[in-house]
C-alpha atoms as a PDB file:
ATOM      1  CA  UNK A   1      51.414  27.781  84.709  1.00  0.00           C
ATOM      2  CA  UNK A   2      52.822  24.535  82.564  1.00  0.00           C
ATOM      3  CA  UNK A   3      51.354  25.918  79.404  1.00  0.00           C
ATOM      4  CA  UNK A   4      52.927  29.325  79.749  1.00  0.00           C
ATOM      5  CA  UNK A   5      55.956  27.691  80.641  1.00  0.00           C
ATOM      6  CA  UNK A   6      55.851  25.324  77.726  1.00  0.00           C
ATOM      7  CA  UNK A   7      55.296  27.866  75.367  1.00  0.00           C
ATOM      8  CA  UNK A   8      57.527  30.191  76.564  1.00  0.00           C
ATOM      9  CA  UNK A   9      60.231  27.455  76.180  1.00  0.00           C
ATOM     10  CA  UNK A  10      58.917  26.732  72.725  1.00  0.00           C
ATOM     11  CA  UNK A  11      59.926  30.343  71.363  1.00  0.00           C
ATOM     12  CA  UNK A  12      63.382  29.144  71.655  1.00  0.00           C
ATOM     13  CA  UNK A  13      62.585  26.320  69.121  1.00  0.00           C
ATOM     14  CA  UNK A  14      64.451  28.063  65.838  1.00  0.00           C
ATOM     15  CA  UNK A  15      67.676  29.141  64.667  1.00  0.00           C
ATOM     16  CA  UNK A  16      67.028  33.202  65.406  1.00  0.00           C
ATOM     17  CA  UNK A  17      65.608  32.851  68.853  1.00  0.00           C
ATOM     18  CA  UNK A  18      67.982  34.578  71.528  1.00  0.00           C
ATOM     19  CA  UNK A  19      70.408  32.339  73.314  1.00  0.00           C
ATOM     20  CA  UNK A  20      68.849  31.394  76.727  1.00  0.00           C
ATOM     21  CA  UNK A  21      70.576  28.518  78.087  1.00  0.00           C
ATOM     22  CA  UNK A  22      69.851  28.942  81.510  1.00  0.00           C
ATOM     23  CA  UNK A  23      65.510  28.212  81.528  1.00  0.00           C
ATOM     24  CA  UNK A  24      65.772  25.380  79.052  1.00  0.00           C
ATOM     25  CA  UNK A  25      68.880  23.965  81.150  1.00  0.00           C
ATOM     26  CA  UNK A  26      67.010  24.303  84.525  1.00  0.00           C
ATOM     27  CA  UNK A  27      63.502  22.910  82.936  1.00  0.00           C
ATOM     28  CA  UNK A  28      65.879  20.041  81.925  1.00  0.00           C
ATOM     29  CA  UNK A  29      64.682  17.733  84.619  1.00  0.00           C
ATOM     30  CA  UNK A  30      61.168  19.535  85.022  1.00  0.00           C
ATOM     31  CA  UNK A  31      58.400  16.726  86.604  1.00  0.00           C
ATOM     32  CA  UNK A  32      56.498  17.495  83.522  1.00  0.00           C
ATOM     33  CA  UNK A  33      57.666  15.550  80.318  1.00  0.00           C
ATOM     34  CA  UNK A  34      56.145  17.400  77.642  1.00  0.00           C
ATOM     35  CA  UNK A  35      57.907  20.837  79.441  1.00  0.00           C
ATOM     36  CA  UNK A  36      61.370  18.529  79.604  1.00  0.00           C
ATOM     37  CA  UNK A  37      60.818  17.976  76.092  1.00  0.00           C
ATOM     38  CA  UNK A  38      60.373  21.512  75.403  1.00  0.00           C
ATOM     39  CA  UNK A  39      63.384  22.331  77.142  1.00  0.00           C
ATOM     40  CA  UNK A  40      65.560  20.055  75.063  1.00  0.00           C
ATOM     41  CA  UNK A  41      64.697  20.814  71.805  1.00  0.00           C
ATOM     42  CA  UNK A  42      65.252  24.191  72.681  1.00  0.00           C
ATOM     43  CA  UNK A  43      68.910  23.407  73.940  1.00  0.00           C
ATOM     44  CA  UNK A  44      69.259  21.541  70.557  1.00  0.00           C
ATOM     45  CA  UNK A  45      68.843  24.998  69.172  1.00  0.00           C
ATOM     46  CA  UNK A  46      71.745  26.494  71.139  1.00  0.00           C
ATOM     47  CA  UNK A  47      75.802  25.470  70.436  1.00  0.00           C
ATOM     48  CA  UNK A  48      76.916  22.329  71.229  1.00  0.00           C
ATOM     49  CA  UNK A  49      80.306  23.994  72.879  1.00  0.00           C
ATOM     50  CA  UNK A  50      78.078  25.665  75.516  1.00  0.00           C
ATOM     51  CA  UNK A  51      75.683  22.576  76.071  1.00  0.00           C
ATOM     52  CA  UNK A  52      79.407  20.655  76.585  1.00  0.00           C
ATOM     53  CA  UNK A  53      80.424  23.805  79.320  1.00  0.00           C
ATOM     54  CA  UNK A  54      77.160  22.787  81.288  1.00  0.00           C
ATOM     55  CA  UNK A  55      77.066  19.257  81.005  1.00  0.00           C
ATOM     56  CA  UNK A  56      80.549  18.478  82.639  1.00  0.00           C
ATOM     57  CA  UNK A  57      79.797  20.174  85.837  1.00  0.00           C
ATOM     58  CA  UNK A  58      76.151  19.013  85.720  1.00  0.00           C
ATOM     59  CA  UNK A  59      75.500  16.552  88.899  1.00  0.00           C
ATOM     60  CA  UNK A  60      71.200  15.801  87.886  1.00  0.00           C
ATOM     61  CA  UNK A  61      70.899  12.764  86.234  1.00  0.00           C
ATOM     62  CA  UNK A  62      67.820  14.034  84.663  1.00  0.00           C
ATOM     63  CA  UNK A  63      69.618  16.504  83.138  1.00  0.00           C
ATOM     64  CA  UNK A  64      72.619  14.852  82.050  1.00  0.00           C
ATOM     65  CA  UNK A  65      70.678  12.317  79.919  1.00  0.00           C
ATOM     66  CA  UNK A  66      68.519  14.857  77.967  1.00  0.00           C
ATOM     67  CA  UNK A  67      71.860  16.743  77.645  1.00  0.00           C
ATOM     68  CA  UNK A  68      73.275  14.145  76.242  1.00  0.00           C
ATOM     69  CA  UNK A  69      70.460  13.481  73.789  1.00  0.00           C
ATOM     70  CA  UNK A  70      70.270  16.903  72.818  1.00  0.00           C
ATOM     71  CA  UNK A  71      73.948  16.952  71.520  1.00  0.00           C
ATOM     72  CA  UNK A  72      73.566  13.229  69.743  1.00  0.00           C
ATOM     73  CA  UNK A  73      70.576  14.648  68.203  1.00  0.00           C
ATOM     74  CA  UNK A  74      72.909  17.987  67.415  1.00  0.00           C
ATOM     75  CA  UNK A  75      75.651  14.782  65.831  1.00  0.00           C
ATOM     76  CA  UNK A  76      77.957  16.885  67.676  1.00  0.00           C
ATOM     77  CA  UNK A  77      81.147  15.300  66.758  1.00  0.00           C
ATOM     78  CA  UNK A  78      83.121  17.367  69.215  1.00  0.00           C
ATOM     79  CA  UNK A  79      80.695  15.704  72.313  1.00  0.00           C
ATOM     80  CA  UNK A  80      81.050  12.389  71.493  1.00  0.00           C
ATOM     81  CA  UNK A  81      83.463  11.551  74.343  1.00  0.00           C
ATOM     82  CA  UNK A  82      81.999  13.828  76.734  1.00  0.00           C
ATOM     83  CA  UNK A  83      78.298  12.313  76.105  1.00  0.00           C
ATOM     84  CA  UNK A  84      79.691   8.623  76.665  1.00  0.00           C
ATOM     85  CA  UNK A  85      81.514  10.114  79.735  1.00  0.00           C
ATOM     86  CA  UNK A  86      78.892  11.696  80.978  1.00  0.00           C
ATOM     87  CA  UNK A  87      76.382   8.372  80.550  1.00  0.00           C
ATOM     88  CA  UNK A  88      79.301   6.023  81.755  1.00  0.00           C
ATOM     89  CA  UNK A  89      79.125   7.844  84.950  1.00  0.00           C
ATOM     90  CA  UNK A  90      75.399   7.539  85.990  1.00  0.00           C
ATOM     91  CA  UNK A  91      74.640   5.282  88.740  1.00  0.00           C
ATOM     92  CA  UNK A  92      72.226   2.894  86.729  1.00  0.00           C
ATOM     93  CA  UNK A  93      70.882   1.572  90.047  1.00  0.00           C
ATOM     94  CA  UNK A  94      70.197   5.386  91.377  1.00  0.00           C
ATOM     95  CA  UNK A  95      67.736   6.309  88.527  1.00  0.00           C
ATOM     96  CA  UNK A  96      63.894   5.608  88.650  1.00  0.00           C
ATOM     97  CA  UNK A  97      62.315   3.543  85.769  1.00  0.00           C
ATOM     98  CA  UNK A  98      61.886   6.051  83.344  1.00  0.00           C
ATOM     99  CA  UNK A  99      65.310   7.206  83.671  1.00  0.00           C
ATOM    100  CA  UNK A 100      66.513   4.308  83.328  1.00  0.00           C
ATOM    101  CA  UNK A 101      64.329   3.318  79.761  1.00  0.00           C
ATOM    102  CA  UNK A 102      65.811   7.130  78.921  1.00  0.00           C
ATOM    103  CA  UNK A 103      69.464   6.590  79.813  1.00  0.00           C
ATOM    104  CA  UNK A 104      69.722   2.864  77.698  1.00  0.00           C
ATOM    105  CA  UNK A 105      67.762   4.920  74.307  1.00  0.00           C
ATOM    106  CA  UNK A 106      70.403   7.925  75.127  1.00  0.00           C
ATOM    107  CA  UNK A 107      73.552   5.575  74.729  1.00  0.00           C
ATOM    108  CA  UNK A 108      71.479   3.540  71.367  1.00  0.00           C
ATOM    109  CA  UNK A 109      70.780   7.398  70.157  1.00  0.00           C
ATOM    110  CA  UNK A 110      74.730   8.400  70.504  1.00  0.00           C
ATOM    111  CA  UNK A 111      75.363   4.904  68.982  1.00  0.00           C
ATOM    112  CA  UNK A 112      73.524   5.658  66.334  1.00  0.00           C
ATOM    113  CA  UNK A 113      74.810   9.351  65.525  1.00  0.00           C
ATOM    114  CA  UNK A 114      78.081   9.562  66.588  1.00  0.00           C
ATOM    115  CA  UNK A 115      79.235   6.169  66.652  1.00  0.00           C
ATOM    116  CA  UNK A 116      80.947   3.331  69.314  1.00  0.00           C
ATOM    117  CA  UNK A 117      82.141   4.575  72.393  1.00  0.00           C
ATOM    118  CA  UNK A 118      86.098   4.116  72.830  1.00  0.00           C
ATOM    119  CA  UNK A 119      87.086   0.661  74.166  1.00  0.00           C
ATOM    120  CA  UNK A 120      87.274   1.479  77.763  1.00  0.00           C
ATOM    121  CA  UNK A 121      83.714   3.103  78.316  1.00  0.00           C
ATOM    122  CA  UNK A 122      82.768   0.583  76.110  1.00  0.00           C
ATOM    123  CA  UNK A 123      84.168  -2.091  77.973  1.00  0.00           C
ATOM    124  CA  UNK A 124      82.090  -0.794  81.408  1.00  0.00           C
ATOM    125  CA  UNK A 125      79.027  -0.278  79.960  1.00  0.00           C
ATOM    126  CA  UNK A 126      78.840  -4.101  79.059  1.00  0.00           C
ATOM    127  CA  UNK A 127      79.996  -4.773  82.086  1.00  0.00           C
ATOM    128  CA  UNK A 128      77.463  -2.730  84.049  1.00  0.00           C
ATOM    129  CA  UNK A 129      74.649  -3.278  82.027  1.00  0.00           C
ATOM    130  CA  UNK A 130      75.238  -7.289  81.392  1.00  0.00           C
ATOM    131  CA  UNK A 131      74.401  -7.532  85.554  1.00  0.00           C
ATOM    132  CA  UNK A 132      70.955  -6.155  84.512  1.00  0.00           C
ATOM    133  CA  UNK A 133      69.906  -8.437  81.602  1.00  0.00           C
ATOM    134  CA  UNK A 134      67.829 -10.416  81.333  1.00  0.00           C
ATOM    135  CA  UNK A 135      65.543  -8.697  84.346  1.00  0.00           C
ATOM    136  CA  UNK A 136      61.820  -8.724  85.322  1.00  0.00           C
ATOM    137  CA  UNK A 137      60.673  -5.863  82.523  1.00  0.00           C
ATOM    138  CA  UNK A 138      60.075  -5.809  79.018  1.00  0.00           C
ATOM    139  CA  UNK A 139      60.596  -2.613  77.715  1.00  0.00           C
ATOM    140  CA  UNK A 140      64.298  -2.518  79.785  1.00  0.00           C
ATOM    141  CA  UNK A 141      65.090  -6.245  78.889  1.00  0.00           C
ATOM    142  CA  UNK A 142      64.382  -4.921  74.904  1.00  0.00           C
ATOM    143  CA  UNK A 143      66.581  -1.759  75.203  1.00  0.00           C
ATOM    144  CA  UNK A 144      69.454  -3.930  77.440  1.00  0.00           C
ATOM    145  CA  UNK A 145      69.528  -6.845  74.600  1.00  0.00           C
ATOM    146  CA  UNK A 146      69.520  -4.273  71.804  1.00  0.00           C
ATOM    147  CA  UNK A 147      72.511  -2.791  73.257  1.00  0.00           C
ATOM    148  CA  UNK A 148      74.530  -5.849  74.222  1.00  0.00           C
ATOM    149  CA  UNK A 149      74.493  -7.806  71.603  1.00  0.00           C
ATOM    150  CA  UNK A 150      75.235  -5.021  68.936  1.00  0.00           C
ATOM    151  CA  UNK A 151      78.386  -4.901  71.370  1.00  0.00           C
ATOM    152  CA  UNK A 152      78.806  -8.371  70.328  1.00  0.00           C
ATOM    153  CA  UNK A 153      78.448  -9.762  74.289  1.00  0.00           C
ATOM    154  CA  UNK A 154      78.416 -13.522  73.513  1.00  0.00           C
ATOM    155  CA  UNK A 155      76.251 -14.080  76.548  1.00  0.00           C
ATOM    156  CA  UNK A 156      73.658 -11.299  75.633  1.00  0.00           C
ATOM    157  CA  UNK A 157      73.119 -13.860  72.884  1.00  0.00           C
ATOM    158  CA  UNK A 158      72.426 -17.228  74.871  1.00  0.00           C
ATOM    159  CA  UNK A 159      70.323 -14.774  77.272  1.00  0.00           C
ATOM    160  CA  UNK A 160      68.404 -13.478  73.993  1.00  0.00           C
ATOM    161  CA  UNK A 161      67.807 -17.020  72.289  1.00  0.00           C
ATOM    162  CA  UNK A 162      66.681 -18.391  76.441  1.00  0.00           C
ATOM    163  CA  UNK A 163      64.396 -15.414  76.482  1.00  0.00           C
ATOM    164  CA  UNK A 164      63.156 -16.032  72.723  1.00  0.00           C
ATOM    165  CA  UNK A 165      62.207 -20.359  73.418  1.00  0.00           C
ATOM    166  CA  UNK A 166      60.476 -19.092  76.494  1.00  0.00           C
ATOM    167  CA  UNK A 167      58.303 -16.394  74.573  1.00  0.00           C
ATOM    168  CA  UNK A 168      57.147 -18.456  71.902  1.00  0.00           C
ATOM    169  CA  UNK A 169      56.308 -21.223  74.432  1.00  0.00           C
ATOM    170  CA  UNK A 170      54.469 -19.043  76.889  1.00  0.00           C
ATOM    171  CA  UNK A 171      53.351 -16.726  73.679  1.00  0.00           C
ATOM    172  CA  UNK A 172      53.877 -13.793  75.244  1.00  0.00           C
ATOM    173  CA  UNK A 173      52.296 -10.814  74.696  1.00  0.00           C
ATOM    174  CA  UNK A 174      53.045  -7.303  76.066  1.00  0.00           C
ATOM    175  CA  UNK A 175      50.079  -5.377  75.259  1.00  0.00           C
ATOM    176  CA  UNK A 176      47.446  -7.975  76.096  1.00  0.00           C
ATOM    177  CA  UNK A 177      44.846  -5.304  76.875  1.00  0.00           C
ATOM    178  CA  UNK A 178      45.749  -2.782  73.668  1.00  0.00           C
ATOM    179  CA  UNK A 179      41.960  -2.399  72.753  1.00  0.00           C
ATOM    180  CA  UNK A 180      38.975  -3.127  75.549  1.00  0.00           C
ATOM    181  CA  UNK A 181      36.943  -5.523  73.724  1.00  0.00           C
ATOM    182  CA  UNK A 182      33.768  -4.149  75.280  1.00  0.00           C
ATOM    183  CA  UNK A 183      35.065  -1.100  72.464  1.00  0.00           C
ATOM    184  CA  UNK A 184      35.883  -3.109  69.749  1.00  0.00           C
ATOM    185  CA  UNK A 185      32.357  -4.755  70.026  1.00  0.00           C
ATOM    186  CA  UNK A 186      30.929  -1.117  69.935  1.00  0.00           C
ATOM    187  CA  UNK A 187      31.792  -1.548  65.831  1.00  0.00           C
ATOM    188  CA  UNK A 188      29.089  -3.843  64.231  1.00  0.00           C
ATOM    189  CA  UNK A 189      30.777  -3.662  61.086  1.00  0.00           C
ATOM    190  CA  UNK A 190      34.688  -4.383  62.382  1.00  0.00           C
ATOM    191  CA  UNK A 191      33.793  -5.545  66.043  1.00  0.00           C
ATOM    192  CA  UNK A 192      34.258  -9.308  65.639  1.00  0.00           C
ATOM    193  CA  UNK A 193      37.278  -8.620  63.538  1.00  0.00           C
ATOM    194  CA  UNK A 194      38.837  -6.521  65.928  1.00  0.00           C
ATOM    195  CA  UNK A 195      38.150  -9.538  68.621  1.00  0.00           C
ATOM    196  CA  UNK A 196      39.302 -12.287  66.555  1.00  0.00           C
ATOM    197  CA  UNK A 197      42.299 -10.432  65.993  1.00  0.00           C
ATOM    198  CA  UNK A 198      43.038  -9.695  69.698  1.00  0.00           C
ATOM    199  CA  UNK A 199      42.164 -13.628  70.914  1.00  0.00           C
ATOM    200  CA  UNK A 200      44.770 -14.614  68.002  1.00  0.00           C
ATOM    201  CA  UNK A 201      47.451 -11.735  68.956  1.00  0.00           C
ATOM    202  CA  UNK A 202      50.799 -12.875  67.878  1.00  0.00           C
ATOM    203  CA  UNK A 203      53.673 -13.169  70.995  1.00  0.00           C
ATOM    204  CA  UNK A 204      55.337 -10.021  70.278  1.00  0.00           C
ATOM    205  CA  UNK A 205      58.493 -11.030  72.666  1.00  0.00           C
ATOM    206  CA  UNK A 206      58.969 -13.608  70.502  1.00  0.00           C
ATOM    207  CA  UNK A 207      59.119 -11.696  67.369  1.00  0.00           C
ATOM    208  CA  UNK A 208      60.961  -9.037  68.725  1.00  0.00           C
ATOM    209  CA  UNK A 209      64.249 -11.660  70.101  1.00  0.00           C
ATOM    210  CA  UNK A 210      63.841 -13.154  66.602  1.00  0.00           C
ATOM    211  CA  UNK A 211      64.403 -10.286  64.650  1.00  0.00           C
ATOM    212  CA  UNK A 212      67.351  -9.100  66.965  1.00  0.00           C
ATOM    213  CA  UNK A 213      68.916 -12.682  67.178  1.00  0.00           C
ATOM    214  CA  UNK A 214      68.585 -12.174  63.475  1.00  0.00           C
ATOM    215  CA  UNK A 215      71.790  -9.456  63.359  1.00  0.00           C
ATOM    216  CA  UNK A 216      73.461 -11.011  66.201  1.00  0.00           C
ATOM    217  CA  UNK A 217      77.220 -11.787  65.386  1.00  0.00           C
ATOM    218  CA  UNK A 218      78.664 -13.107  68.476  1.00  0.00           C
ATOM    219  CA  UNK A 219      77.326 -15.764  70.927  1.00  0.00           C
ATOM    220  CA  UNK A 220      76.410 -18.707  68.287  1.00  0.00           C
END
């Protein structure tokens, strides 16, 4: 079963276990996210050289993004061009939701470790992923404006500073149901607390466009 599976996968989770790159590769893009999980710290485990041989032939999207996080996580120098690659070929449109959340934190994640990608992959990501911002979500509208303007996309800014007046006029709030108040009032000692504070929640959009628009360069 899952847990067998998981914990079978686990035993590859230090330095000394034996190299088995073909389970945690194939549980890669396993329906189960705590087994994918599993799988990649595993491969994180295994060298970065044969995580590259696998990854360049790999055609799963699944498994091409936790690849790819797997080796920033590694700060495999030697992968940074063939993670960027890799990402710059996904079809962004192809991938479900959570692939797509996954695929934006991958690219921040290699950012992060490794560094820019060259000009020209560069250059098409903002290009692909400037189509897709500002859309209808939250979470992918935070990861998309994250992105573009720390690639200094002048309109990524104006989009940002649009999206920022309308939060704090609408006072938006993502998580408008974080804590039934039918439990909070369960509390007689922090119950009406716990209610004033969720009546009087601040708009969290608005804070988080603020505090990005706050290291934007570009765009002014």
């Amino acid at each position: 079963g899952l847990r067998q599976l998981r914990a079978e996968l686990e035993s590859y989770h230090t330095p000394e276990a034996n190299k088995a790159p073909e389970i945690l590769w194939q549980n890669l893009n396993h329906s189960d996210r705590f087994v994918r999980y599993a799988a990649r710290i595993g491969l994180e485990h295994q060298s970065d050289k044969m995580i590259q041989r696998k990854l360049l032939p790999e055609s799963d999207p699944v498994r091409i993004i936790q690849a790819c996080i797997a080796l920033a996580r590694m700060e495999s120098a030697s992968a940074k061009n063939t993670i960027y690659q890799r990402l710059n070929q996904l079809d962004f449109d192809a991938l479900t939701y959570a692939q797509q959340l996954d695929y934006l934190r991958a690219i921040g994640l290699a950012i992060i470790r490794l560094g820019d990608p060259n000009p020209s992959i560069k250059n098409q990501l903002i290009d692909r992923l400037s189509a897709y911002f500002p859309g209808e979500d939250y979470a992918l509208n935070r990861e998309l404006s994250q992105l573009l303007v720390y690639f200094g996309v002048p309109a990524a800014t104006a989009k940002s500073v649009a999206l920022l007046e309308q939060y704090t006029r609408d006072k938006t709030i993502t998580h408008p149901d974080l804590i039934d108040s039918e439990v909070a009032n369960r509390s007689e000692m922090y119950g009406e607390v716990i209610t004033d504070m969720l009546e009087n929640m601040p708009p969290t959009e608005a804070i988080f466009y603020a505090t990005l628009l706050s290291r934007a360069k570009q765009g002014w």
